[in-house]
N, C-alpha and C. Protein backbone atom coordinates (compact mmCIF):
# COMPACT_ATOMS: atom_id res chain seq x y z
N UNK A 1 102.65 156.82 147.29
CA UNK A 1 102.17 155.50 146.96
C UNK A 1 101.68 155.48 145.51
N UNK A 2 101.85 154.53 144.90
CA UNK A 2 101.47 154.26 143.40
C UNK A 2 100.15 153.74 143.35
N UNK A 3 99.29 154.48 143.16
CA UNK A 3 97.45 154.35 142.85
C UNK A 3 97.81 153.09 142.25
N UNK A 4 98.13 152.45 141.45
CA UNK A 4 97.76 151.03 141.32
C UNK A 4 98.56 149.83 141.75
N UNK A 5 98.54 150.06 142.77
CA UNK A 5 99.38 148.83 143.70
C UNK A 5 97.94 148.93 144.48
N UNK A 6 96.74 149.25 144.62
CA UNK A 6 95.29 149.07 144.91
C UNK A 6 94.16 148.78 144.15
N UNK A 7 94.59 148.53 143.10
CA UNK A 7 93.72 148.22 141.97
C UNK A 7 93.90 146.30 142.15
N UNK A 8 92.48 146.24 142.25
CA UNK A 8 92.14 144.72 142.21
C UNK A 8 92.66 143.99 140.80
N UNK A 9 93.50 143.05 141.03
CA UNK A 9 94.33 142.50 139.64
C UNK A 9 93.11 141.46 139.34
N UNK A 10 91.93 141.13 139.92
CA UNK A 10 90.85 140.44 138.90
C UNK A 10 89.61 141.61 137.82
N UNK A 11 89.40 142.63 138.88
CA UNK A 11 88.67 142.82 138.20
C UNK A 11 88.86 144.81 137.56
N UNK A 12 90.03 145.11 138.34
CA UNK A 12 90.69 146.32 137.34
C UNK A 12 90.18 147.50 138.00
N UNK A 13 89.33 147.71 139.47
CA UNK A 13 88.68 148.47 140.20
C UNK A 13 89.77 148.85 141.19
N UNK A 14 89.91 150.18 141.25
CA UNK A 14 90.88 150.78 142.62
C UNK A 14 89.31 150.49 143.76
N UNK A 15 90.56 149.71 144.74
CA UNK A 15 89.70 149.71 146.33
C UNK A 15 89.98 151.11 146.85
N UNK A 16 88.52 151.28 147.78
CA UNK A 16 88.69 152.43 148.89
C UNK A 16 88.58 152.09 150.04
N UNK A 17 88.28 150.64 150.16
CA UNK A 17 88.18 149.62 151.85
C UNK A 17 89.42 149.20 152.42
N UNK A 18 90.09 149.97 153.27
CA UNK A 18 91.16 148.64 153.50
C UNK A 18 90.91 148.02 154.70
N UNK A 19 91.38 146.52 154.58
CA UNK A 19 91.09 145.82 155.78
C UNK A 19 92.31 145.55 157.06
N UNK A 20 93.45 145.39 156.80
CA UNK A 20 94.24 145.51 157.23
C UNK A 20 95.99 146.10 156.72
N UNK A 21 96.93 146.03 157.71
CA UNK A 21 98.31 145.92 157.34
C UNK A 21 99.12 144.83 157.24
N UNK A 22 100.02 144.50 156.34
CA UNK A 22 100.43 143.14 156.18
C UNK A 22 102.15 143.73 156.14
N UNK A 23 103.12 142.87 156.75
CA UNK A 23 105.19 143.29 156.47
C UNK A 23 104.76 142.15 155.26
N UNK A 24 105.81 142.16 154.33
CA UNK A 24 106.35 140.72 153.66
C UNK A 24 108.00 141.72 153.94
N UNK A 25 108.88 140.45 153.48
CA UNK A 25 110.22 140.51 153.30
C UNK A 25 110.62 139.54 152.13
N UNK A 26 110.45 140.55 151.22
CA UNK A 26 110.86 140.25 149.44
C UNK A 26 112.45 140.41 149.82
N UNK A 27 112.95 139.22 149.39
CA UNK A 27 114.70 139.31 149.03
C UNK A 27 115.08 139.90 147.39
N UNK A 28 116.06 141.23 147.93
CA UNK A 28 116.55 141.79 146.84
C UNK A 28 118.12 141.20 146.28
N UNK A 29 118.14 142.36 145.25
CA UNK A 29 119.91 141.99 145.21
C UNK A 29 120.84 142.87 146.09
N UNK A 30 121.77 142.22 146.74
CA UNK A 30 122.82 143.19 147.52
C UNK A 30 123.15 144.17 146.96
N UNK A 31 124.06 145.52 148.11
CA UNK A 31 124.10 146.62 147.42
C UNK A 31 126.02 146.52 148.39
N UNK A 32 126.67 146.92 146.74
CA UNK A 32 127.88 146.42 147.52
C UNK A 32 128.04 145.24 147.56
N UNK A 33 128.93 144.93 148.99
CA UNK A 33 129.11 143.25 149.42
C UNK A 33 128.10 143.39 150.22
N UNK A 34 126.93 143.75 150.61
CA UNK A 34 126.02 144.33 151.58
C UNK A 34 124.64 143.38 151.12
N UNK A 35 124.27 142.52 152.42
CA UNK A 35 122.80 142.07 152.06
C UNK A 35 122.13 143.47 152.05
N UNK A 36 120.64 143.57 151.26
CA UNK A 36 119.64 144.76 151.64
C UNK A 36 118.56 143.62 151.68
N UNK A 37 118.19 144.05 153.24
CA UNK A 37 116.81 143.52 153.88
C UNK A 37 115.82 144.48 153.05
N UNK A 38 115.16 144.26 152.46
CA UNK A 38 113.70 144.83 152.50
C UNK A 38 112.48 144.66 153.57
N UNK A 39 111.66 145.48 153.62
CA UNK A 39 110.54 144.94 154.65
C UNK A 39 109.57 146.17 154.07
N UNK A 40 108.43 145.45 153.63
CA UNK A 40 107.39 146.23 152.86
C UNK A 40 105.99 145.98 153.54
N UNK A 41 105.55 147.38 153.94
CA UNK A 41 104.35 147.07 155.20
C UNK A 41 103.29 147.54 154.12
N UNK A 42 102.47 147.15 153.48
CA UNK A 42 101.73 146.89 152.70
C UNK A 42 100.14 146.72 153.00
N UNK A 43 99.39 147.31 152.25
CA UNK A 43 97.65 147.00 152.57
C UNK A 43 96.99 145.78 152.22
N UNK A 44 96.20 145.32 152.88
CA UNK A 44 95.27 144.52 152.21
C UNK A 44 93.91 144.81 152.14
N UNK A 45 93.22 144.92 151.14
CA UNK A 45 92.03 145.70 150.61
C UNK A 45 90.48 144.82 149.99
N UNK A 46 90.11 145.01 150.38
CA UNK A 46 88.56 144.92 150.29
C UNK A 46 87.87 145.47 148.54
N UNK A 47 87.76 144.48 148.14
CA UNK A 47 87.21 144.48 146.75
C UNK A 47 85.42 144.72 146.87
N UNK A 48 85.07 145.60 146.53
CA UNK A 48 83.61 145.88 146.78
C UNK A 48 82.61 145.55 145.57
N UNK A 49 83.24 145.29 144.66
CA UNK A 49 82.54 144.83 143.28
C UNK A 49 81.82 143.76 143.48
N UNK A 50 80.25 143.64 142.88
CA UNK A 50 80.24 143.03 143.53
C UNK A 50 80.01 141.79 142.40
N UNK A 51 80.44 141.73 141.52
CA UNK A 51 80.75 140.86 139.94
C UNK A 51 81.83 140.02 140.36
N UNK A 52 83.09 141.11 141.49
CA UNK A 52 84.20 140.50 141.18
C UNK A 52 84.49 139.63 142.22
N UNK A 53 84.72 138.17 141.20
CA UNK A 53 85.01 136.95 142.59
C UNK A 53 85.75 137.25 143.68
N UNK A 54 87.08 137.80 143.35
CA UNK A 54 88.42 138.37 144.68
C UNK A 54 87.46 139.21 145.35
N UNK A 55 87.30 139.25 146.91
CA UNK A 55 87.21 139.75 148.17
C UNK A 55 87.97 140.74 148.10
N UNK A 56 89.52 139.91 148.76
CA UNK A 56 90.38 140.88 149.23
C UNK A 56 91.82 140.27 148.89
N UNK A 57 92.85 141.49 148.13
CA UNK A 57 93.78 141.40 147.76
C UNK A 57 94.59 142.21 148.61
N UNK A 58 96.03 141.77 148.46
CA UNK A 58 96.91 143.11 148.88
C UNK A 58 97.96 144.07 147.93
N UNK A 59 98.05 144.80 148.11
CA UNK A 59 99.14 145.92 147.35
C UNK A 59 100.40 144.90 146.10
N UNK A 60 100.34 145.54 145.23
CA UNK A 60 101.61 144.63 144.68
C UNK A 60 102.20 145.39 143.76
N UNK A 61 103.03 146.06 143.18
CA UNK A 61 104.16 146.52 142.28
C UNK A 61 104.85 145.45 141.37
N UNK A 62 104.95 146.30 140.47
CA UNK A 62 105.55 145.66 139.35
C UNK A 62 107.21 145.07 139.86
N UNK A 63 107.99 145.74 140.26
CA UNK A 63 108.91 145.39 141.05
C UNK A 63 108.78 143.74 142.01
N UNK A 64 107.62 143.84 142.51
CA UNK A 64 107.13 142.80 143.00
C UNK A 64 105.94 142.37 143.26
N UNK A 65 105.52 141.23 142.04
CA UNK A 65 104.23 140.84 142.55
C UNK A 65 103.61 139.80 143.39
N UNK A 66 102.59 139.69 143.30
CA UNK A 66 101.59 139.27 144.57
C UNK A 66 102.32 137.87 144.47
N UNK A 67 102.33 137.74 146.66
CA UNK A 67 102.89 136.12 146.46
C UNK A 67 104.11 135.95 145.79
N UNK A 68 104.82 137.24 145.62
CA UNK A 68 106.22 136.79 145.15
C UNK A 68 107.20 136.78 146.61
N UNK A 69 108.37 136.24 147.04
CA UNK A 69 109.16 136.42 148.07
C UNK A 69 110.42 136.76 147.33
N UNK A 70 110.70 137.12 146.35
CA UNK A 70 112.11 137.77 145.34
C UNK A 70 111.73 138.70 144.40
N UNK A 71 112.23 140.01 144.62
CA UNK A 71 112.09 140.94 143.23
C UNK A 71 112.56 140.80 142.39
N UNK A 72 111.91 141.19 141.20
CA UNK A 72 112.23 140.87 139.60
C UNK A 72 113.61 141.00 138.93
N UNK A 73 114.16 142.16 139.98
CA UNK A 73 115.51 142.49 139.58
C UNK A 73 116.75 140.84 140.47
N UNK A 74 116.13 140.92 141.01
CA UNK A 74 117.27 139.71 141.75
C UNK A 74 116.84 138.44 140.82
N UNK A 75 115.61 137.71 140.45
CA UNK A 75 115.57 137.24 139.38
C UNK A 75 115.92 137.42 138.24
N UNK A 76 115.82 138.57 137.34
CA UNK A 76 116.92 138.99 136.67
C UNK A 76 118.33 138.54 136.61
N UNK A 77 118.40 139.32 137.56
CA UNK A 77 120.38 138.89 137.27
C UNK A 77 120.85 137.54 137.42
N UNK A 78 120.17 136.46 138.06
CA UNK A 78 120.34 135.19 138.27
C UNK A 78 119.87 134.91 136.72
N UNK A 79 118.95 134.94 136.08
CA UNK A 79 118.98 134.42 134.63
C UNK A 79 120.71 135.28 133.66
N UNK A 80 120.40 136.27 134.32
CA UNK A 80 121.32 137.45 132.94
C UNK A 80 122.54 136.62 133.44
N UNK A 81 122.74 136.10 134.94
CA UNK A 81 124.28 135.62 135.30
C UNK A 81 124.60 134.04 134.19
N UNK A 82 123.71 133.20 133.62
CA UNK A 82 123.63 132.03 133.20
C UNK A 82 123.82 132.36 132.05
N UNK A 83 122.97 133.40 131.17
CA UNK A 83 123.23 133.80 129.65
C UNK A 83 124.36 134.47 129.48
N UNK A 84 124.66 135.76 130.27
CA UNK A 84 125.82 136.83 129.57
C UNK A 84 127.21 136.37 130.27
N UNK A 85 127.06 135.64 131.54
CA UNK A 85 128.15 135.91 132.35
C UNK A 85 128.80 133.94 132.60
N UNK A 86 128.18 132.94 131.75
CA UNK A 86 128.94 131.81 131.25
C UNK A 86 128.81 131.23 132.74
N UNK A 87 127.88 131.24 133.81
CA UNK A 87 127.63 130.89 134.78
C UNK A 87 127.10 129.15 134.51
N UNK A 88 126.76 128.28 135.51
CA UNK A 88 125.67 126.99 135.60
C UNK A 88 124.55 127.91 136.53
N UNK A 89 123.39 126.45 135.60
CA UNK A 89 122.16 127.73 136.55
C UNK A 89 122.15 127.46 137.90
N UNK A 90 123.11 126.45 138.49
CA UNK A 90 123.85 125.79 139.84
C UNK A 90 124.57 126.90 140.77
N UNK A 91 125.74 127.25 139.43
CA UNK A 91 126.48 128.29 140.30
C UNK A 91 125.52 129.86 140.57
N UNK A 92 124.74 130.00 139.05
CA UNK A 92 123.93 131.34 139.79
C UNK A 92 123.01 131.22 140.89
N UNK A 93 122.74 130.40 141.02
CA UNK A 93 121.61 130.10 142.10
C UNK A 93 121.95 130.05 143.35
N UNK A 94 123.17 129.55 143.70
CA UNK A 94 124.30 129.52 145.04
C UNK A 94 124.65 130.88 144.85
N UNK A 95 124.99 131.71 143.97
CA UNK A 95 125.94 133.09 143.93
C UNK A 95 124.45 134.19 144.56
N UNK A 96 123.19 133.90 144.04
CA UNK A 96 122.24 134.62 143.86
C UNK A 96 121.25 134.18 145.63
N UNK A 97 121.70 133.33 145.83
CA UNK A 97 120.74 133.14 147.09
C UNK A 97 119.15 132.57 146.77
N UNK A 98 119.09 131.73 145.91
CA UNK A 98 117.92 131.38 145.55
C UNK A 98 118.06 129.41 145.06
N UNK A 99 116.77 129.04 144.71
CA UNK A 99 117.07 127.84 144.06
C UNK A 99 117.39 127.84 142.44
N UNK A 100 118.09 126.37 142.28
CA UNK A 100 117.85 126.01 140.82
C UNK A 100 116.68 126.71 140.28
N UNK A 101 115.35 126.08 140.39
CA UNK A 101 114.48 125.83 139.51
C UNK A 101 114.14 127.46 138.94
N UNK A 102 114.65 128.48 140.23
CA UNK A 102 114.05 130.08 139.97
C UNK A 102 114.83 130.38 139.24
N UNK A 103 116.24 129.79 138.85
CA UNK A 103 117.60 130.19 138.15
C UNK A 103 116.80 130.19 136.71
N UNK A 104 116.80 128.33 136.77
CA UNK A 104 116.39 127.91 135.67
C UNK A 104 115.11 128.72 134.94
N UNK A 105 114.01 129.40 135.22
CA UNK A 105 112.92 129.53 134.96
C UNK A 105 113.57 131.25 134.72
N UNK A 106 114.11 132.01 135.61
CA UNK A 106 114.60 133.29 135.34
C UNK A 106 115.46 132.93 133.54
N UNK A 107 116.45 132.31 133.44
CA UNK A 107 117.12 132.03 132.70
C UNK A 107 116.50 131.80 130.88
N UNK A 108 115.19 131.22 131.57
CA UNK A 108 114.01 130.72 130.09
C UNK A 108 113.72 132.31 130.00
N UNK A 109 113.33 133.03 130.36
CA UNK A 109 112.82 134.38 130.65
C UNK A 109 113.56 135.55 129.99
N UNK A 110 114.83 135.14 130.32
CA UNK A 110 116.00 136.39 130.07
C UNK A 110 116.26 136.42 128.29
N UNK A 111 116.41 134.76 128.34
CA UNK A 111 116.72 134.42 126.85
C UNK A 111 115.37 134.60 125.59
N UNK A 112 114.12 134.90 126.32
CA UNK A 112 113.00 135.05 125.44
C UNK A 112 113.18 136.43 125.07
N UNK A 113 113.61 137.06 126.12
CA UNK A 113 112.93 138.69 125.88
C UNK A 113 114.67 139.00 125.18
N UNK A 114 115.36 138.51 124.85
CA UNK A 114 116.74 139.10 124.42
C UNK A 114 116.62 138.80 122.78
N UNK A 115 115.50 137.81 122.35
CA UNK A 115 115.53 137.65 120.96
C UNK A 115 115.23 138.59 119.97
């Protein structure tokens, strides 16, 4: 486990409380012609600070953060499909399994960090 996927993202303190177990099911990108289910059984933790407003958070990776339901890489390629690959952010979004607006917003994203 990665020591800071327990670190409280308000106030920068690794928890040692946990309160419970939580699944999410973050949608990735296929492998192959192959959907890949993810299913990530994850902590939720008890913030003991007692400065810091957040209670209790759960686990989150850079790969995927908190309250996200799509990893960064499947966002990714739905923007990279609109810039490199002459896509609509219509067709990536139907090709990618997601909406417009995540196309669109991946797409603002791809084109910032490529300048």
């Amino acid at each position: 486990m990665d020591e800071r996927a327990r670190t409280c993202p308000e106030c920068g303190v690794s928890a040692t409380r946990m309160k419970e177990w939580v699944t999410t099911s973050p949608r990735d990108l296929p492998v192959g012609d192959r959907t890949c289910r993810l299913r990530w059984r994850k902590r939720r933790w008890h913030c003991d600070q007692r400065e810091c407003p957040r209670r209790l958070f759960t686990e989150q990776v850079e790969q995927i953060p908190a309250r996200s339901c799509l990893t960064l890489r499947l966002r990714r390629a739905g923007g990279a499909a609109v810039a490199d690959g002459g896509r609509t952010v219509v067709q990536s979004a139907r090709d990618h399994g997601v909406s417009w607006p995540v196309v669109s917003a991946a797409f603002t994203a791809y084109a910032a960090s490529t300048r």
